[in-house]
Protein backbone atom coordinates (compact mmCIF):
# COMPACT_ATOMS: atom_id res chain seq x y z
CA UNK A 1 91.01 82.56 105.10
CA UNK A 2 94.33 84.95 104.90
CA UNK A 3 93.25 87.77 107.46
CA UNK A 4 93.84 84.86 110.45
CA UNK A 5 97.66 84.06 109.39
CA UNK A 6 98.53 87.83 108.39
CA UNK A 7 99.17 88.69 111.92
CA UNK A 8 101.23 92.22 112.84
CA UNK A 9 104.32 89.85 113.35
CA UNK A 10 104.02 88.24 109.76
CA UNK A 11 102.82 91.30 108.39
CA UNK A 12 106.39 92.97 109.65
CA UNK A 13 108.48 90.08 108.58
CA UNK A 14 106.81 90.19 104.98
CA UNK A 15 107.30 94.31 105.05
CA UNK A 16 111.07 93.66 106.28
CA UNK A 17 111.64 91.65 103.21
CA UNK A 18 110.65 93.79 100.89
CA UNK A 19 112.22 97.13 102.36
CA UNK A 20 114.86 96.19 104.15
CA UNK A 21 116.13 93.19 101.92
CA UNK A 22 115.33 94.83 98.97
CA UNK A 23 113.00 91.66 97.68
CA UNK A 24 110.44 92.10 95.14
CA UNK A 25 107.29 92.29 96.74
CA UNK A 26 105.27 90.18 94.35
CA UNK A 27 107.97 87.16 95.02
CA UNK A 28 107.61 87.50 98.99
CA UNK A 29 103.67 87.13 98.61
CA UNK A 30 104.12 84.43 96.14
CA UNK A 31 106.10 82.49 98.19
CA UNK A 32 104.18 82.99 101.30
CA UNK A 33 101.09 82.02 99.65
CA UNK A 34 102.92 78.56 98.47
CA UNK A 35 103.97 78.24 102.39
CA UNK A 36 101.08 78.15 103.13
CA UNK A 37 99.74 75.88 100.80
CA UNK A 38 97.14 78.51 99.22
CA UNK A 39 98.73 78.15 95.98
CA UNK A 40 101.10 75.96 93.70
């Protein structure tokens, strides 16, 4: 399940990424997904 992992802390980091850094957001899920091994 995803809801367990997405915790305020990771949610922020993953936000922070995409605002602050100025990365595109559907790269910062795609790689978190891979991280966690949901996806190839």
């Amino acid at each position: 399940p995803f809801s367990p992992s997405l915790d305020a802390k990771t949610l922020q980091q993953l936000n922070a990424s995409i605002a602050v850094e100025g990365l595109d957001a559907k790269k910062v899920a795609a790689d978190y997904l891979k991280q966690k091994g949901w996806t190839k």
